[in-house]
Every structure is written in C-alpha cells, then in structure tokens.
C-alpha atoms as a PDB file:
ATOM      1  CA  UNK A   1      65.262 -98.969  -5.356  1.00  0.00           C
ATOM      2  CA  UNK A   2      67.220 -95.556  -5.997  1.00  0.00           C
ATOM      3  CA  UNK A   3      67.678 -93.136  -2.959  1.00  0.00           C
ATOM      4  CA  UNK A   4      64.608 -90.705  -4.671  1.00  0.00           C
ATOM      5  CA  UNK A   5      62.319 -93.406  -4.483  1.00  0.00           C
ATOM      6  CA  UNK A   6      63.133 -93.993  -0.661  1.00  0.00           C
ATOM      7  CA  UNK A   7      62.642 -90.412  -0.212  1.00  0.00           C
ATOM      8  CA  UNK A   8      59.293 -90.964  -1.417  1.00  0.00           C
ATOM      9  CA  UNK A   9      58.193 -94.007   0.179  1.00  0.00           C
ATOM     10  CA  UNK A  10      59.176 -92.238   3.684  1.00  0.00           C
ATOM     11  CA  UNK A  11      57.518 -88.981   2.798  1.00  0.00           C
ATOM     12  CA  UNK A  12      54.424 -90.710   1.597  1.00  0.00           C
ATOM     13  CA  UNK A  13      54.258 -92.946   5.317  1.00  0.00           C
ATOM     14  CA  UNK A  14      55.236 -89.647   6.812  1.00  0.00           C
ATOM     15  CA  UNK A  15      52.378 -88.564   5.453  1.00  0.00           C
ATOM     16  CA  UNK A  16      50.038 -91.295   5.902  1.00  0.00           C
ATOM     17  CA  UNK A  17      51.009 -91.224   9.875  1.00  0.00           C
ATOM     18  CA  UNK A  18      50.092 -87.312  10.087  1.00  0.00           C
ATOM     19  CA  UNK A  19      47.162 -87.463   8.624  1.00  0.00           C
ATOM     20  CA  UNK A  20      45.911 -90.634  10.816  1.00  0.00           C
ATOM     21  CA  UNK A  21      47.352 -88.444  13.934  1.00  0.00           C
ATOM     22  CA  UNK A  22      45.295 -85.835  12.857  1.00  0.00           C
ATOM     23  CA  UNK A  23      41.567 -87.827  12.384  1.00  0.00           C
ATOM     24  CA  UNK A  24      42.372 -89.515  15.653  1.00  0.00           C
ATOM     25  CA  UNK A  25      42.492 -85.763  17.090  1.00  0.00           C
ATOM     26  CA  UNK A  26      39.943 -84.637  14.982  1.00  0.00           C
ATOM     27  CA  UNK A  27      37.668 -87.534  16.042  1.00  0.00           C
ATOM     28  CA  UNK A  28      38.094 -86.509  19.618  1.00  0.00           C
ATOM     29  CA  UNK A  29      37.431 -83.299  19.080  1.00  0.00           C
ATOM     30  CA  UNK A  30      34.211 -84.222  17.633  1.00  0.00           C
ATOM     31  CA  UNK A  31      33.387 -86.831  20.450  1.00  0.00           C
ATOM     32  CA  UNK A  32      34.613 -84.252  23.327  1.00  0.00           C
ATOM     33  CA  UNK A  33      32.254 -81.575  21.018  1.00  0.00           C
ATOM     34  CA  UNK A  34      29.280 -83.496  21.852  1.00  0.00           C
ATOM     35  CA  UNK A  35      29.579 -84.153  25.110  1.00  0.00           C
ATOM     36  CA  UNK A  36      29.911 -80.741  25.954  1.00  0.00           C
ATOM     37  CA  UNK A  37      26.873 -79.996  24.140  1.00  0.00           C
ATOM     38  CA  UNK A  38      25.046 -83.158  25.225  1.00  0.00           C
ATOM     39  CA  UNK A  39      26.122 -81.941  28.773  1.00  0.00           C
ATOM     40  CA  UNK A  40      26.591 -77.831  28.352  1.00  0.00           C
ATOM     41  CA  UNK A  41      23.976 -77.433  31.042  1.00  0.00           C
ATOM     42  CA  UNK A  42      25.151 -79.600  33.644  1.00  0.00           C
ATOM     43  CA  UNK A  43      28.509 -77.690  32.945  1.00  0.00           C
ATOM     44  CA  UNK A  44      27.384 -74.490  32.957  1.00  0.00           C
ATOM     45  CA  UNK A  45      26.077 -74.790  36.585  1.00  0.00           C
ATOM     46  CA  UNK A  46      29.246 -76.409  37.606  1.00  0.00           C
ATOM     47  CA  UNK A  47      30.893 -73.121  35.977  1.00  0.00           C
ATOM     48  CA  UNK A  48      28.450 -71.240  37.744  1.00  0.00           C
ATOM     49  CA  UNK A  49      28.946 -72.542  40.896  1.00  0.00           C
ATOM     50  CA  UNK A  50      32.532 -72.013  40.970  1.00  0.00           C
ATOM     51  CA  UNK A  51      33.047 -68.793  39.860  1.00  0.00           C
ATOM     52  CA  UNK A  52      29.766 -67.512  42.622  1.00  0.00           C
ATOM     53  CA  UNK A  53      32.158 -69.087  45.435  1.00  0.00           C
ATOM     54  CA  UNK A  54      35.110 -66.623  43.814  1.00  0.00           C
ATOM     55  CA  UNK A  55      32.957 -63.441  43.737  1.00  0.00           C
ATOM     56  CA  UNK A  56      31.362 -64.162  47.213  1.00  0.00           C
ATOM     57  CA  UNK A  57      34.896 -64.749  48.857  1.00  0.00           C
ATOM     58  CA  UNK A  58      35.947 -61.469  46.887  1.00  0.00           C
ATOM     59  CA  UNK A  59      32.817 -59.799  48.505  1.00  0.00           C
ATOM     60  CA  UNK A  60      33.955 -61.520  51.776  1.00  0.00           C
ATOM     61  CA  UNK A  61      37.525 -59.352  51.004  1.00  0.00           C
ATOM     62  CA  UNK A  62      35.464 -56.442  50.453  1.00  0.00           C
ATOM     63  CA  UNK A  63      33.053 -56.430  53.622  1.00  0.00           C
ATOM     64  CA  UNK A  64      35.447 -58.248  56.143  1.00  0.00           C
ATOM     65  CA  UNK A  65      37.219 -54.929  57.539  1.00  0.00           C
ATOM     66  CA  UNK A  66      34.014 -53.015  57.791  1.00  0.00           C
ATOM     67  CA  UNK A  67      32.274 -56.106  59.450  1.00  0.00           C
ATOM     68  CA  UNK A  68      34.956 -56.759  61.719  1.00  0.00           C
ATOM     69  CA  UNK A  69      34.632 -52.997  62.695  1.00  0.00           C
ATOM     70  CA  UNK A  70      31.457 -52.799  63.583  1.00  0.00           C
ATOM     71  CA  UNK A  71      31.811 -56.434  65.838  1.00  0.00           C
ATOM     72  CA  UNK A  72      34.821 -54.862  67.452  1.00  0.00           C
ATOM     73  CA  UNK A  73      32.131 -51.480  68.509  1.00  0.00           C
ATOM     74  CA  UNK A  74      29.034 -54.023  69.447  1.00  0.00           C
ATOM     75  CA  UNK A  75      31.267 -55.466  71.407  1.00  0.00           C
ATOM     76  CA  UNK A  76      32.466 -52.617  73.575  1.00  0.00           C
ATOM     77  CA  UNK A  77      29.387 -51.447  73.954  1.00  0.00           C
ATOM     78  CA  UNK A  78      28.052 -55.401  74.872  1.00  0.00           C
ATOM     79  CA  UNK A  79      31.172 -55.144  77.347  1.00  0.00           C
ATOM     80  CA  UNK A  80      29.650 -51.804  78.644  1.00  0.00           C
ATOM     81  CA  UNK A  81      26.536 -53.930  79.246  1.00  0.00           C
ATOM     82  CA  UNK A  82      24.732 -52.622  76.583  1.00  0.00           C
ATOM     83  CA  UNK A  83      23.200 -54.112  73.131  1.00  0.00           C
ATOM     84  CA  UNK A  84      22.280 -52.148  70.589  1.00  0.00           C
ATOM     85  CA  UNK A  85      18.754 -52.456  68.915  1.00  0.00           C
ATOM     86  CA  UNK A  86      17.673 -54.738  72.193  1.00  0.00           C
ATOM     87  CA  UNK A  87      16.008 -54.130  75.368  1.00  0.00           C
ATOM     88  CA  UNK A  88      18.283 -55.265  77.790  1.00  0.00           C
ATOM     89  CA  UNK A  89      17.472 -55.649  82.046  1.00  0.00           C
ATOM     90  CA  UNK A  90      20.359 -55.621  83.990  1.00  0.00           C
ATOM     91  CA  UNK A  91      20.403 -55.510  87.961  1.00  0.00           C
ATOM     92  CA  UNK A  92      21.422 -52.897  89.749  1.00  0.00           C
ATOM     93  CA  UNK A  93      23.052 -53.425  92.902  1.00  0.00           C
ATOM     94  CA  UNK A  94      22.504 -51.594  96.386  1.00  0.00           C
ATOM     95  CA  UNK A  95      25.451 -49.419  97.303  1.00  0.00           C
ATOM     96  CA  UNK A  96      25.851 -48.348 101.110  1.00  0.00           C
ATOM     97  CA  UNK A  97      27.765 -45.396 102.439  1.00  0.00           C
ATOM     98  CA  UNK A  98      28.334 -46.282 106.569  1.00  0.00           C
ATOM     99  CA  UNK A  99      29.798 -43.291 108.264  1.00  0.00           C
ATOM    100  CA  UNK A 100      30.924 -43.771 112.184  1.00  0.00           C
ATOM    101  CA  UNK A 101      33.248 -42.716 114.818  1.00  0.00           C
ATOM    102  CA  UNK A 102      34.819 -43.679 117.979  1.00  0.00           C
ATOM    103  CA  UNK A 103      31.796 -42.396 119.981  1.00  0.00           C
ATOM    104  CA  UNK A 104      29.275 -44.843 118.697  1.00  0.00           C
ATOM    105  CA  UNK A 105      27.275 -42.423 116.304  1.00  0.00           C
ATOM    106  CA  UNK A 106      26.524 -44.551 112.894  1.00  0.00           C
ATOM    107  CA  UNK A 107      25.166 -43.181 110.047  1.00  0.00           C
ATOM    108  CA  UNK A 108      24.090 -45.192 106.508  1.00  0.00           C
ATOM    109  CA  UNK A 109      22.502 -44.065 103.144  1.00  0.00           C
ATOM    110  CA  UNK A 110      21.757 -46.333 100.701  1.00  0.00           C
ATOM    111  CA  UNK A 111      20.527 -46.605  96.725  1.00  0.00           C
ATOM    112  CA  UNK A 112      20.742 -48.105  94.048  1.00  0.00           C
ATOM    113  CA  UNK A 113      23.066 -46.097  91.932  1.00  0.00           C
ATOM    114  CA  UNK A 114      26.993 -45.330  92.587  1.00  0.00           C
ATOM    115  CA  UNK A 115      27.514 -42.580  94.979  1.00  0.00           C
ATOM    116  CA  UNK A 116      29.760 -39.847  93.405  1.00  0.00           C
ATOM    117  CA  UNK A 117      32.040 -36.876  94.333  1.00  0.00           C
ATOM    118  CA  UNK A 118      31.524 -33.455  93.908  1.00  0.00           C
ATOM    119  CA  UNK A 119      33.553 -34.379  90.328  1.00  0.00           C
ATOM    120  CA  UNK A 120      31.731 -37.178  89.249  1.00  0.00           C
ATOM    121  CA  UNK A 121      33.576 -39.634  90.496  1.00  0.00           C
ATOM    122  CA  UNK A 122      32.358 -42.639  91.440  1.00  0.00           C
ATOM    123  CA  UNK A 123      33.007 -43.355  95.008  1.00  0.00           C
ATOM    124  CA  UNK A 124      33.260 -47.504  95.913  1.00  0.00           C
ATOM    125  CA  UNK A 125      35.542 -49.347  98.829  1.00  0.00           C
ATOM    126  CA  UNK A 126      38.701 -47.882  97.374  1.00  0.00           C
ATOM    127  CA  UNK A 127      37.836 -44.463  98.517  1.00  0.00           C
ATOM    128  CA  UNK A 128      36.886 -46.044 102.021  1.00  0.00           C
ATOM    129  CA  UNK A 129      38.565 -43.687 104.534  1.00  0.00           C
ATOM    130  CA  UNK A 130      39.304 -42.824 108.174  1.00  0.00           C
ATOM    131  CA  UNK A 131      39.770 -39.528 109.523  1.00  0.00           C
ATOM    132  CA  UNK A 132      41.561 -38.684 112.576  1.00  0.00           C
ATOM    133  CA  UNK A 133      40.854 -34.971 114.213  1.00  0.00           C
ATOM    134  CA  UNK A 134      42.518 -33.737 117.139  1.00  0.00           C
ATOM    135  CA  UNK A 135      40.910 -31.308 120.115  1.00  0.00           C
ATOM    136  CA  UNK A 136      40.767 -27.521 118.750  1.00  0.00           C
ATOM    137  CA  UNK A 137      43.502 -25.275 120.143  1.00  0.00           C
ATOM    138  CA  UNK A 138      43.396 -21.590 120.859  1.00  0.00           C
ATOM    139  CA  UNK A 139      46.347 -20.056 119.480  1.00  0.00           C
ATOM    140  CA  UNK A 140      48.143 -16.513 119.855  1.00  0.00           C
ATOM    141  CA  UNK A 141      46.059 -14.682 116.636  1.00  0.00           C
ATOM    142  CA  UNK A 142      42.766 -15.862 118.715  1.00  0.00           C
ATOM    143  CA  UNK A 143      42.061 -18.412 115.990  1.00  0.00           C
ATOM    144  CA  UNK A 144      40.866 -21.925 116.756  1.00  0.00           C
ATOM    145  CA  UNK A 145      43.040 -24.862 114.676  1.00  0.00           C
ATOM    146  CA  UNK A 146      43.031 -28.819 114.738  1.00  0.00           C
ATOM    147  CA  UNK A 147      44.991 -31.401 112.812  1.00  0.00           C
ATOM    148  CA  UNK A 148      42.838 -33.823 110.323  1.00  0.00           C
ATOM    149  CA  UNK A 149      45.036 -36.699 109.453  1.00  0.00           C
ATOM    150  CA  UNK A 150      43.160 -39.485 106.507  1.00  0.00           C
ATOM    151  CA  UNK A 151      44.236 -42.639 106.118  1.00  0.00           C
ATOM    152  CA  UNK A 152      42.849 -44.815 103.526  1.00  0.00           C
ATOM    153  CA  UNK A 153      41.211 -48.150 104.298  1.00  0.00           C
ATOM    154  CA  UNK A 154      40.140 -49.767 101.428  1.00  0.00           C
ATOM    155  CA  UNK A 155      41.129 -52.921 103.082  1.00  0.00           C
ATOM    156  CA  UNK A 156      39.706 -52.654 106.296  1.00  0.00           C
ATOM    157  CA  UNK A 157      36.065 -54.003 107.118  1.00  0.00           C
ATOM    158  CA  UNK A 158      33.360 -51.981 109.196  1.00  0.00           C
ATOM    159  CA  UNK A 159      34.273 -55.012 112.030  1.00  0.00           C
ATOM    160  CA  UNK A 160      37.841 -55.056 112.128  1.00  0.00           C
ATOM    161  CA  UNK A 161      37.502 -50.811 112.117  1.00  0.00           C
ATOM    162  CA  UNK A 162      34.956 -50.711 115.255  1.00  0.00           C
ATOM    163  CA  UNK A 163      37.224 -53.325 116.589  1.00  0.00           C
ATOM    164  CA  UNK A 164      40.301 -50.921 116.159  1.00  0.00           C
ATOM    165  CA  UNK A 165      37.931 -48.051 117.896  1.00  0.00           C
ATOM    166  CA  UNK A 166      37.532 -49.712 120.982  1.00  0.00           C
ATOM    167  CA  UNK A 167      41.531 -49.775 121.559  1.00  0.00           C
ATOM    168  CA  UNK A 168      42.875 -47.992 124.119  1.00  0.00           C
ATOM    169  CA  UNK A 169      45.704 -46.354 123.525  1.00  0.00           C
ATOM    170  CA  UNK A 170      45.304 -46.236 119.737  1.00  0.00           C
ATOM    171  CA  UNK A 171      47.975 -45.116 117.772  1.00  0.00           C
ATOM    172  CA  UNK A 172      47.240 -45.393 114.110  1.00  0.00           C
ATOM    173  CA  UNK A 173      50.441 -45.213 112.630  1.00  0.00           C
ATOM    174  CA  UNK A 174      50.925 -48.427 113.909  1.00  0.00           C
ATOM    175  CA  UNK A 175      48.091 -50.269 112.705  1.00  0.00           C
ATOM    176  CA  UNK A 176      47.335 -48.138 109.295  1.00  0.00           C
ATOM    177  CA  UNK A 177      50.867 -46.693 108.874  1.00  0.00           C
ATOM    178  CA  UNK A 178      51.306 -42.582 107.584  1.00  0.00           C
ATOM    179  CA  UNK A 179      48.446 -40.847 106.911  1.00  0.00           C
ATOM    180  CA  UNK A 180      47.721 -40.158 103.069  1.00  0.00           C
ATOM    181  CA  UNK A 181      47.164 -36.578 104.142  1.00  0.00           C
ATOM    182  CA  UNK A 182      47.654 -34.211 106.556  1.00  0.00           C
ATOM    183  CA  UNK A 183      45.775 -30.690 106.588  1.00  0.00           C
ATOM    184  CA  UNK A 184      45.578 -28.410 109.406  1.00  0.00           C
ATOM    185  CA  UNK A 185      41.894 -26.974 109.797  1.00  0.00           C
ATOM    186  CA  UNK A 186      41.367 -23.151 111.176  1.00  0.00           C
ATOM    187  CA  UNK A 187      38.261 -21.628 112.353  1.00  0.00           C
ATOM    188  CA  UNK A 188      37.340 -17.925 114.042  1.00  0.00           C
ATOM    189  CA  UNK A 189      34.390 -18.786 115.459  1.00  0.00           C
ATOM    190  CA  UNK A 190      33.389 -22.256 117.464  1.00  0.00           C
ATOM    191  CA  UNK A 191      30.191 -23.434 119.484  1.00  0.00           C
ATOM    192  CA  UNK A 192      30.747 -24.333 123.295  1.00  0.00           C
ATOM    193  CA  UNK A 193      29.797 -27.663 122.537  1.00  0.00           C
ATOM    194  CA  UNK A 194      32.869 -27.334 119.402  1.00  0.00           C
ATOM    195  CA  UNK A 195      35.511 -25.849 122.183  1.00  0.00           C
ATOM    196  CA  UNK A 196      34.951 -28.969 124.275  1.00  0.00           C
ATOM    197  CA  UNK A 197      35.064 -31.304 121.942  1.00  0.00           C
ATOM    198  CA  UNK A 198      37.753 -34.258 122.637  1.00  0.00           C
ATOM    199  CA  UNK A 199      39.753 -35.840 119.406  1.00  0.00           C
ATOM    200  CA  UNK A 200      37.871 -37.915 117.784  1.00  0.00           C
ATOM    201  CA  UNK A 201      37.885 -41.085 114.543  1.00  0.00           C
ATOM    202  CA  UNK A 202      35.796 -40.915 112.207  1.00  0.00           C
ATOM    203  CA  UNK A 203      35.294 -43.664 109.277  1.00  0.00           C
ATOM    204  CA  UNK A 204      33.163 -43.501 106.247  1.00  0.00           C
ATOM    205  CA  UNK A 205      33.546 -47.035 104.062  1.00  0.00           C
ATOM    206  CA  UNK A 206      31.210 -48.008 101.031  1.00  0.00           C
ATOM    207  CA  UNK A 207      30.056 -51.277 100.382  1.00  0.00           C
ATOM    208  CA  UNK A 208      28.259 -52.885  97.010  1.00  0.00           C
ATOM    209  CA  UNK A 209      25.264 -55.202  98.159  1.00  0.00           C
ATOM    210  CA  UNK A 210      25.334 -58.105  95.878  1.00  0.00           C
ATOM    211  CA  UNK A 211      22.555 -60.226  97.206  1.00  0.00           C
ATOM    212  CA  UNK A 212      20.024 -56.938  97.337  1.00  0.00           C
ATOM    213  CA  UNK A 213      19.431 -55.269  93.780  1.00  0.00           C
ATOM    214  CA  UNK A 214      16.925 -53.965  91.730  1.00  0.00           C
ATOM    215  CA  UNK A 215      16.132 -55.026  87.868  1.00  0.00           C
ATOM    216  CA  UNK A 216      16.064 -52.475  85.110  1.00  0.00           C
ATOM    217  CA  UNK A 217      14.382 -52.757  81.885  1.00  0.00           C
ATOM    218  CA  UNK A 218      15.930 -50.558  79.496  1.00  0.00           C
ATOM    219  CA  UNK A 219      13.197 -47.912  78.127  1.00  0.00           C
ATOM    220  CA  UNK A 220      12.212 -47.158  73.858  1.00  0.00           C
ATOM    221  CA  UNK A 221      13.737 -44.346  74.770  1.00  0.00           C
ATOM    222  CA  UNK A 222      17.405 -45.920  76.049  1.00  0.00           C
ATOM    223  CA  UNK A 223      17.761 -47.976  73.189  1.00  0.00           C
ATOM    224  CA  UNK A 224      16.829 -46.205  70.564  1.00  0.00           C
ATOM    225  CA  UNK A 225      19.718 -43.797  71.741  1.00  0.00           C
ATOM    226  CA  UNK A 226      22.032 -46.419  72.483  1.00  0.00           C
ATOM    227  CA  UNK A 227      21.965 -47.451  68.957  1.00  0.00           C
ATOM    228  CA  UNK A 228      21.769 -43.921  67.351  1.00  0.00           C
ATOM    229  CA  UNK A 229      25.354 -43.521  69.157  1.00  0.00           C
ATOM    230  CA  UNK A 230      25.548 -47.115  68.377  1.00  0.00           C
ATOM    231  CA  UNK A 231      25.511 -46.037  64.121  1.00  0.00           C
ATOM    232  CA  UNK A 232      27.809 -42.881  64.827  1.00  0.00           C
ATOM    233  CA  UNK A 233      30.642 -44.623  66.393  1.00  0.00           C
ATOM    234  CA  UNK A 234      30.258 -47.078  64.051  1.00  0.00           C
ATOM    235  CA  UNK A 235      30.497 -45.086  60.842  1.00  0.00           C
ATOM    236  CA  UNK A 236      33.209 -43.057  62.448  1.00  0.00           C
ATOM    237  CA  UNK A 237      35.657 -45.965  63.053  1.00  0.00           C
ATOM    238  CA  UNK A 238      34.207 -47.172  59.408  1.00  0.00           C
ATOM    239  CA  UNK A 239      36.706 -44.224  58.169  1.00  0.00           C
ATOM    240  CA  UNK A 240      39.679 -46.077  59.066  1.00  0.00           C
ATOM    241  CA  UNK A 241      39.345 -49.333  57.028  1.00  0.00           C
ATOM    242  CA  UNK A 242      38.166 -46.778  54.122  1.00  0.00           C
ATOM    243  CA  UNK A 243      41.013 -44.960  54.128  1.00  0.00           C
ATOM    244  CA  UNK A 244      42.835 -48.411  54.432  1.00  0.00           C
ATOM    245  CA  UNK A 245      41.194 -49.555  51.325  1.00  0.00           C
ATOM    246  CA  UNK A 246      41.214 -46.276  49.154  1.00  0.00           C
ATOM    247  CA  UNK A 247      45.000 -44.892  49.996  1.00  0.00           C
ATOM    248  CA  UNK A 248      47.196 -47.998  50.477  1.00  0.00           C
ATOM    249  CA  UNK A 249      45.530 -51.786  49.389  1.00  0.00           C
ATOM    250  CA  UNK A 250      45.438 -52.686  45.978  1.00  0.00           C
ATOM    251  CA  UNK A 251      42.188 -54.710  46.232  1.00  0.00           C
ATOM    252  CA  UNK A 252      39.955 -53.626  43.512  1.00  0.00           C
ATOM    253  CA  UNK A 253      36.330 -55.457  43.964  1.00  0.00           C
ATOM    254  CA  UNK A 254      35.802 -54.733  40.485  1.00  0.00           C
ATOM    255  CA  UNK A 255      38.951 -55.429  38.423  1.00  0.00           C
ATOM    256  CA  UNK A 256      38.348 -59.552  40.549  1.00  0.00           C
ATOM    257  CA  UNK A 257      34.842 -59.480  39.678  1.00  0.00           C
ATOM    258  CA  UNK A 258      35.466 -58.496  35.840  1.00  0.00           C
ATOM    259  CA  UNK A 259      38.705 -61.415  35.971  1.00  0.00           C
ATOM    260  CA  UNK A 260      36.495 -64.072  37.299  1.00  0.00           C
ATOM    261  CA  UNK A 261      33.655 -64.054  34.696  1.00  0.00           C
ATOM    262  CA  UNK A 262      36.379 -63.850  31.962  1.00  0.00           C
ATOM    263  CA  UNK A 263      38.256 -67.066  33.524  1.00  0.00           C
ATOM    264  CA  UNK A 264      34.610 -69.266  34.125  1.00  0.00           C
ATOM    265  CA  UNK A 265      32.737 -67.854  30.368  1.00  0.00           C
ATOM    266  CA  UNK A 266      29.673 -69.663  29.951  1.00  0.00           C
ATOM    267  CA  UNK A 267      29.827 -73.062  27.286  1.00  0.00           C
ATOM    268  CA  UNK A 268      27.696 -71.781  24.119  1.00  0.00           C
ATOM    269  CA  UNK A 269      25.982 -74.732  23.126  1.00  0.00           C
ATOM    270  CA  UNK A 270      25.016 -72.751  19.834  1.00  0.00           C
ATOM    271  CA  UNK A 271      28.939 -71.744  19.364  1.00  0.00           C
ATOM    272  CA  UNK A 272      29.818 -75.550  19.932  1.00  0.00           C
ATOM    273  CA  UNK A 273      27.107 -76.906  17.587  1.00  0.00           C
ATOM    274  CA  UNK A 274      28.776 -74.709  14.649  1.00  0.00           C
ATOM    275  CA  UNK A 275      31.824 -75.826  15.518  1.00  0.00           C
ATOM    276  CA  UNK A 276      30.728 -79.802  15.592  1.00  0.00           C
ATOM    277  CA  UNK A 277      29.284 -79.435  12.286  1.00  0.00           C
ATOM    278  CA  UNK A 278      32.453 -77.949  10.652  1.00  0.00           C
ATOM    279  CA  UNK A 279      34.359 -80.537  12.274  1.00  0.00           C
ATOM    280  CA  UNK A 280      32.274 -83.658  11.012  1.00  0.00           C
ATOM    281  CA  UNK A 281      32.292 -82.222   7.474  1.00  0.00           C
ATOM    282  CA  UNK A 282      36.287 -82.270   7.632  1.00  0.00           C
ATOM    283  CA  UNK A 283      36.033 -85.945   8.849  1.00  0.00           C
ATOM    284  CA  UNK A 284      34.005 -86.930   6.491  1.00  0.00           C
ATOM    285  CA  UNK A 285      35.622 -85.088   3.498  1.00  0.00           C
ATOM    286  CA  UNK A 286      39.234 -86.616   4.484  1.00  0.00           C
ATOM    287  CA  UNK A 287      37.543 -90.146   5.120  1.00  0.00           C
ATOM    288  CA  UNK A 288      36.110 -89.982   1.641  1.00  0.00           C
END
C-alpha cells in the first residue's frame, strides 16, 4: 500500500468518524427537540415564573426608597401618638399646679391638658420653683423695693418642701444652693396690709397624675387632618429619594424590565416543530 492510498484510507475513516459525530448530535438534537415541544408548556411556566420573581424584585428596587419613606413618616407620627387613617384613644393624664408658702396658704388647679407659659411652653416638674421675697423697704426716692430670689426645685417633693418651711432659721443657700435668679422688685404705691408684710416662701411645683386620666377618642374631624398632613409630609420627603433616583442612581426600571424578557423568551412550540421537521429530514436523508 503506497503513501496516497494511506492518505485515503485515513481521510475516508476521518470522514466516516465526523459524520457518525455529527448524527449522534443531530439525533440529540432531535430527541432534546421533542421534549421541549412535548414539554414547552411546563417550560414556559417555569420561564415564567422566573423571570416574574426578576421584575418583582426590580419593582421591589423601584418602590423600596419611597416605601421606606413613608414608614420612616408613619412612624414619627405613630411615635407622636398618632396613626394616620385610624381613630386612635389615648389617655390623658391629670396635671396639678400646687402653689404654697411658708404661711400655710395652698392653692391647686387641675386639668387634663399641660399647663403652659405665657409662650407656649409647656410647664411640668422641671419648671417646679421656689421663690423667696424679702420685707419691702422704704428707700430715699420714697419708692418701696424687695429682693425676689428663685431657686429651682425640680427635685424637691411638696413633703420634703413643707418640711423645709417649717425650719427655723432657714437659710436656703444651704439646702438649695444659689438662687437661679435674682431680681429686685420696685413699687410707688403699697397697701397697709403690703407695708407690713414679713418675708415670705413661696413654692409652686407641678405634678402629672398617672393613676387619674381621662380617655380621648380621636374625632372624623382629627383624623382626617392628621392624615391630610399625614400625605403632605409624605410627598414632601418623597422628593428626596426622587431626586436620588433621577440625578445620581443609574437604576433604570425599564432598561431591567426590557433585559429580563429578552434573557427568559418564551419556547415557540410552532418555531421548534419547524425546526424538528428539518432536522428529521437531514437524518433520514444521511441515513439513507
């Protein structure tokens, strides 16, 4: 056997081998072919399925910041004690203003709402006080003029104060240390009963009554106010994430929506039949 007809002999196997390779392939083409059609339904959910999950974490990317936004304003307002688009009750606690002195005179108020300043403030135990005011001297211009000293008692209950007023001797520097202020008060014009009037303490403390309180039911009215300002906040802070979104992130719901259903395409079992049929005709011309 010459070298030519070696040549031969390996290109014809050569041959033979490629062209088995190739109806193996081409017969598993045909076999995977039908079970995709035999099956394109079952697949097509599964395909489906998957790429739903992708768009609804995508919309999950989209909402999140605007969602989070508005849970972050509920809950200051919830924190406020206050729900939006509910009724709420809350209770309302008794507040009592005691004002005494040294002399025995007590006098108490009491409601069911925060007392307040002439500011607006609202007035609780840290603004409890205790006013010293000395006798009224005459001085040289004919005026009348006495010291008021204040010392803040925030920390100091109505007993251990009355027990403090029936010192003698007091000196309240000692027990409450420097006055917070100091003001010296000047009159023209006093009553007899004013002009005899010995120094005096005077103490005016608030208290919160936790074991008396009322129960409010929050009105139509209330709410549907509460929530209007509810909405307005709301779409106010909305801005920020917007801006977020529009000037600096590159997330574009869109462009993932429109990548998605090009990566999951739906199986066209018409598509695939063509494709089975050409297939089997090659098979069966090259088995021929």
């Amino acid at each position: 056997m010459n070298r030519n007809d070696s040549k031969t002999i390996r290109d014809t196997e050569k041959k033979r081998l490629e062209q088995k390779k190739f109806m193996l392939q081409l017969k598993k083409d045909i076999v995977d072919l039908e079970k995709k059609i035999k099956h394109s339904r079952i697949e097509n959910l599964k395909i489906d399925t998957i790429k739903n999950l992708k768009i609804s974490a995508r919309v999950l990317q989209l909402i999140a910041p605007y969602v989070v936004t508005a849970g972050l304003v509920a809950g200051g307002f919830t924190l406020l004690g206050d729900i939006p688009f509910y009724a709420d009750e809350w209770k309302i606690y008794s507040n009592v203003m005691t004002e005494f002195d040294n002399a025995g005179n007590i006098t108490t108020r009491q409601q069911y709402n925060d007392f307040k300043d002439d500011n607006g403030n609202t007035l609780d135990s840290s603004n409890n006080l205790l006013y010293y005011y000395s006798q009224w001297q005459l001085d040289e211009n004919g005026l009348y003029s006495r010291i008021v000293q204040i010392y803040s008692i925030e920390k100091q209950t109505y007993e251990n104060l009355i027990e403090l007023f029936n010192k003698e001797d007091l000196k309240l520097e000692d027990v409450l240390g420097k006055p917070n202020t100091n003001i010296r008060e000047t009159r023209n014009n006093l009553t007899d009963e004013e002009i005899q009037e010995e120094s005096f303490i005077k103490a005016v403390i608030y208290n919160e009554e936790t074991g008396d309180y009322i129960v409010h039911k929050e009105t139509v009215g209330e709410n549907v106010s509460l929530s209007i300002l509810y909405i307005l906040a709301t779409s106010l802070l909305e801005l920020v994430p917007l801006s977020f979104r529009h000037n600096i992130s590159s997330f574009d719901f869109k462009t993932c929506v429109r990548r998605i259903k090009k990566r999951y395409p739906h199986i066209d079992a018409d598509e695939l039949a063509k494709k089975l049929e050409l297939k089997k005709a090659n098979y069966d011309r090259l088995m021929r």
